[in-house]
Protein backbone atom coordinates (compact mmCIF):
# COMPACT_ATOMS: atom_id res chain seq x y z
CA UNK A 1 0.86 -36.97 10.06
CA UNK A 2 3.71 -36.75 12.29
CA UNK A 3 6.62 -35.07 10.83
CA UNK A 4 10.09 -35.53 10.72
CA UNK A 5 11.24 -32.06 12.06
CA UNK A 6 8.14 -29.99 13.58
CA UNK A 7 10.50 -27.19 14.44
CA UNK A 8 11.29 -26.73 10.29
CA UNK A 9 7.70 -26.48 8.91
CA UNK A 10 6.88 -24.72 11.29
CA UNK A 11 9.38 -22.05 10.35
CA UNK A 12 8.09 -22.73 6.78
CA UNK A 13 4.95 -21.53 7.78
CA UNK A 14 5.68 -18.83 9.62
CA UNK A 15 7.46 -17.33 6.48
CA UNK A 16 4.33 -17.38 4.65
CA UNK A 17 2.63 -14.90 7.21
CA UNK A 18 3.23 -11.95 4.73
CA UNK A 19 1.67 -13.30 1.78
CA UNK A 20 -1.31 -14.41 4.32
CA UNK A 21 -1.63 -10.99 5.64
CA UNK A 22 -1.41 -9.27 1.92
CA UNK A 23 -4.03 -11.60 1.58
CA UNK A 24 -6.11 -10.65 4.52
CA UNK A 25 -6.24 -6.87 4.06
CA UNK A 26 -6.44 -7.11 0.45
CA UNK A 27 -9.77 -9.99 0.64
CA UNK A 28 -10.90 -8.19 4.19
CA UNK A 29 -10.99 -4.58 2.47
CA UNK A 30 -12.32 -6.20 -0.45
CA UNK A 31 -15.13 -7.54 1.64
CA UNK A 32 -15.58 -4.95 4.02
CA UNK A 33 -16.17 -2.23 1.09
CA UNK A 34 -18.54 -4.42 -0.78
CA UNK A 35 -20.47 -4.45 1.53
CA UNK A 36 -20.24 -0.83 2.39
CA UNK A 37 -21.48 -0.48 -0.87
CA UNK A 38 -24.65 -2.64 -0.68
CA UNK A 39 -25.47 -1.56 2.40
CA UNK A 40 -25.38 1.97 1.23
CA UNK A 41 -27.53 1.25 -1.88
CA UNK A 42 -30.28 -1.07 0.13
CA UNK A 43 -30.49 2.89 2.08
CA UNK A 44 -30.49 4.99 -1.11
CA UNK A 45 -32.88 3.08 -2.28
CA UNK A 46 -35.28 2.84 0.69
CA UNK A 47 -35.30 -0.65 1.54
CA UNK A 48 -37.18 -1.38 4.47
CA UNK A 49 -37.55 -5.16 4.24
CA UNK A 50 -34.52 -6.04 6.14
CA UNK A 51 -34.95 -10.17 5.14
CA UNK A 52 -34.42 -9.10 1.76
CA UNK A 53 -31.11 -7.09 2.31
CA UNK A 54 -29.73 -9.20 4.46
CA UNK A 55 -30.28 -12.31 1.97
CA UNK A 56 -28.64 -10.07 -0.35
CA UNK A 57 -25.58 -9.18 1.52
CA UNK A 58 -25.69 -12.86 2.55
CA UNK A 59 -25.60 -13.79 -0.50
CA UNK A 60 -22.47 -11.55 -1.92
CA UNK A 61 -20.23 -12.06 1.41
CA UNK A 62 -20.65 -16.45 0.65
CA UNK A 63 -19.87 -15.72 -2.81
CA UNK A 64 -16.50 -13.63 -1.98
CA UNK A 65 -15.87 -16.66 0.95
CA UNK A 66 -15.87 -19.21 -1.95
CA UNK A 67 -14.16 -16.78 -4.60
CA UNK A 68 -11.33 -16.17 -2.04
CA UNK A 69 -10.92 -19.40 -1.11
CA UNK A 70 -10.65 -21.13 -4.40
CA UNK A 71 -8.70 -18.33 -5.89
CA UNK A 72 -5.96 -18.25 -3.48
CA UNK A 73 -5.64 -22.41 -2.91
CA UNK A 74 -5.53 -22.73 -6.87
CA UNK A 75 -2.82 -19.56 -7.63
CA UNK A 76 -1.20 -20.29 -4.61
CA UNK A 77 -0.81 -24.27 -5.21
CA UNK A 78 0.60 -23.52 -8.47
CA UNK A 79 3.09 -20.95 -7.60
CA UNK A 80 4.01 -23.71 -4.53
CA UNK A 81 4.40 -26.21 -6.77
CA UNK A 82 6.18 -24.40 -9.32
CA UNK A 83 8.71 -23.11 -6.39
CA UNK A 84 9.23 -26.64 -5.59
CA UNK A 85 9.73 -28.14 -9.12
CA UNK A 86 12.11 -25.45 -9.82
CA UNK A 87 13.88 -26.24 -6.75
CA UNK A 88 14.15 -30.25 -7.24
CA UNK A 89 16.02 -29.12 -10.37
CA UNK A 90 18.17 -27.14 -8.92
CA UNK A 91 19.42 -29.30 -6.35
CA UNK A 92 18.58 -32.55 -8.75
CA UNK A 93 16.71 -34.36 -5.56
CA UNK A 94 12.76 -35.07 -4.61
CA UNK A 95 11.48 -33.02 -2.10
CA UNK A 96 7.99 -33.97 -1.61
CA UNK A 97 8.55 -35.36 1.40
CA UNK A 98 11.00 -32.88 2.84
CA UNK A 99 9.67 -30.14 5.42
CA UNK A 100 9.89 -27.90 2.28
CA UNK A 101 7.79 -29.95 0.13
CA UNK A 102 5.11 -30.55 3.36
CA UNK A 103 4.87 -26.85 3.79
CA UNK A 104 4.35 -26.64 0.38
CA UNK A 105 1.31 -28.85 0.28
CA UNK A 106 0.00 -27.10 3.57
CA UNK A 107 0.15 -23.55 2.88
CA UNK A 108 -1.96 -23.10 -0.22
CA UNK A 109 -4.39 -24.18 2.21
CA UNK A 110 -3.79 -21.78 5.24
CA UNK A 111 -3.76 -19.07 2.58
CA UNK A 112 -7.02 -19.76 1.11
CA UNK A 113 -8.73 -20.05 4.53
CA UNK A 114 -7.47 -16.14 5.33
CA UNK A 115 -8.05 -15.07 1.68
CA UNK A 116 -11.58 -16.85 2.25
CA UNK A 117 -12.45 -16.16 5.86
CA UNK A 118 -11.39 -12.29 6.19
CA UNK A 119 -14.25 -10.62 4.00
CA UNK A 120 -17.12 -13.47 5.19
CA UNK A 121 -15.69 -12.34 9.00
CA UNK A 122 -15.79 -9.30 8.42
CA UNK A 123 -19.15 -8.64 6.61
CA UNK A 124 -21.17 -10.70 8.95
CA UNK A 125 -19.46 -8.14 11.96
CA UNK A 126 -21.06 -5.09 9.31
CA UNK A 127 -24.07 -6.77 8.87
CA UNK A 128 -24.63 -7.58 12.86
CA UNK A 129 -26.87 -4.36 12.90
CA UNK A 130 -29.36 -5.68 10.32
CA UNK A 131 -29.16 -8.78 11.99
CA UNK A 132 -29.97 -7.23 15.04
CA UNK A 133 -32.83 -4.70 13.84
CA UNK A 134 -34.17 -7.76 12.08
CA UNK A 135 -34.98 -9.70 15.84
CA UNK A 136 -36.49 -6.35 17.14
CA UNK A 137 -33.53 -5.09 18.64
CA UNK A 138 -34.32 -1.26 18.81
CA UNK A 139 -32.04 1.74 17.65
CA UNK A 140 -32.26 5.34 17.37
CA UNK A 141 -30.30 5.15 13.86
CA UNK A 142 -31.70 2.86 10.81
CA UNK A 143 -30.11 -0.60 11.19
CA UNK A 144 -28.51 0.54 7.49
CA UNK A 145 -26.86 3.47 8.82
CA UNK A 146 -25.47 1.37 11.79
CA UNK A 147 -24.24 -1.30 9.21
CA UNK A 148 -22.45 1.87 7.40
CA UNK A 149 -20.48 3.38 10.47
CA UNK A 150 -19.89 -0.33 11.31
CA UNK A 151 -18.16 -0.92 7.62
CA UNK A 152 -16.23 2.82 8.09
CA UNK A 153 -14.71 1.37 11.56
CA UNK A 154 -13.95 -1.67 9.74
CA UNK A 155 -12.04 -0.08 7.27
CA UNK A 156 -10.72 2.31 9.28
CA UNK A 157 -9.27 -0.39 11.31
CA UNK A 158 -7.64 -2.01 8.24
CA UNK A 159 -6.06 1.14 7.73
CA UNK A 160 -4.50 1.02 11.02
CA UNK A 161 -3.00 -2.48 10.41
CA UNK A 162 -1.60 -1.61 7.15
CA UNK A 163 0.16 1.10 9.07
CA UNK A 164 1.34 -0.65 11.74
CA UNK A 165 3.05 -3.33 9.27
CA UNK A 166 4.66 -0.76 7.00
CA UNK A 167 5.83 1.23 10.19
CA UNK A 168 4.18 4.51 9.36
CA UNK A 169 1.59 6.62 11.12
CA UNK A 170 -1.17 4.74 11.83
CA UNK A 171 -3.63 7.39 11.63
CA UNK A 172 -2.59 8.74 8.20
CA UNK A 173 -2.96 4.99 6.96
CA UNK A 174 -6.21 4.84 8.52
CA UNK A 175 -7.52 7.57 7.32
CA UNK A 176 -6.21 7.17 3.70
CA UNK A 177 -8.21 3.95 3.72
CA UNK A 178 -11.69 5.88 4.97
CA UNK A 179 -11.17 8.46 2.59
CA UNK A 180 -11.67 5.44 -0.07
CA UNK A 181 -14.64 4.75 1.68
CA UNK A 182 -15.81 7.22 2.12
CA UNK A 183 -15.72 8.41 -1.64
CA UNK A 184 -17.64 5.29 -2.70
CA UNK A 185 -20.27 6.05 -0.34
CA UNK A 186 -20.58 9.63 -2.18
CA UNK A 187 -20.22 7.89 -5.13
CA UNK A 188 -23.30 5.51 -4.49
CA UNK A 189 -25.50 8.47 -2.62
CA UNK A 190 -24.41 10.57 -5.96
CA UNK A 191 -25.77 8.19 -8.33
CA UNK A 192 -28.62 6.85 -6.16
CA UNK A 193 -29.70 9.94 -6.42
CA UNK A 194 -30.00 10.08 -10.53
CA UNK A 195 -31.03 6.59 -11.13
């Protein structure tokens, strides 16, 4: 569809780029920690059968793809459509077809694809290890323990981005955001170890 003023949606869009990123490290951290945490308990538990935990993992990282993606496209549709109702009575005019009401229809969807696409992206990047044990790639560490310092980075790295867009020091948000994850792995070796 070719629209009437490119330059205008486009600026539409580009507004939206904070509620995408809240959406990113929220989902991504989301993602990335869940699977932390299975990782962690497929090793507390002794799981050698790598098919089985990587099915597993498979398994949870599709499910928060999907779960992302719907959630965000249907709360964010509403709250676009709502902003746009409200604003056709204000101004007592349609504005469907106006850049506004195009970028309204447009970014529910480039919302749900970050909300959906940052924790199945980044759990396939912590599960590359198993992956890799799995085709007889050799390491000195279990392929678990790889996936774990792999998901630490990962958050880690989150950590750094949420500094850098708050402007404060990136390695105090990092590690604020490893100390989480690092807890839950206690947490998991704790309890793995009673159960």
């Amino acid at each position: 569809m070719i629209f009437s003023n490119k330059k205008h949606l486009v600026l539409h869009i580009i507004r939206a780029r904070s509620i995408a990123r809240r959406y990113l490290l929220t989902n991504g951290f989301d993602g990335a920690l869940t699977m932390l945490g299975m990782v962690t308990g497929f090793y507390t538990s002794g799981m050698t059968e790598l098919p089985v935990a990587i099915n597993a993992c498979l398994g949870a990282s599709i499910a928060l793809f999907i779960s992302g993606l719907s959630s965000a496209y249907l709360s964010e549709k509403a709250e676009q459509e709502k902003e746009l109702h409200e604003l056709e009575q204000a101004l007592v005019v349609d504005l469907k077809e106006s850049d506004y009401g195009q970028a309204s229809r447009y970014l529910p969807i480039l919302i749900a694809l970050v909300n959906g696409l940052s924790p199945l992206l980044l759990s396939l990047v912590i599960l590359s290890p198993l992956f890799f044990a799995e085709q007889s790639q050799t390491s000195p560490l279990s392929p678990f323990i790889n996936s774990m310092l792999l998901a630490l980075i990962c958050i880690f790295g989150l950590g750094v981005f949420l500094g850098k867009i708050s402007k404060t020091f990136w390695l105090w948000s990092g590690l604020k955001t490893l100390l989480i994850a690092i807890i839950t792995v206690a947490m998991i070796l704790f309890l793995g170890r009673y159960l």
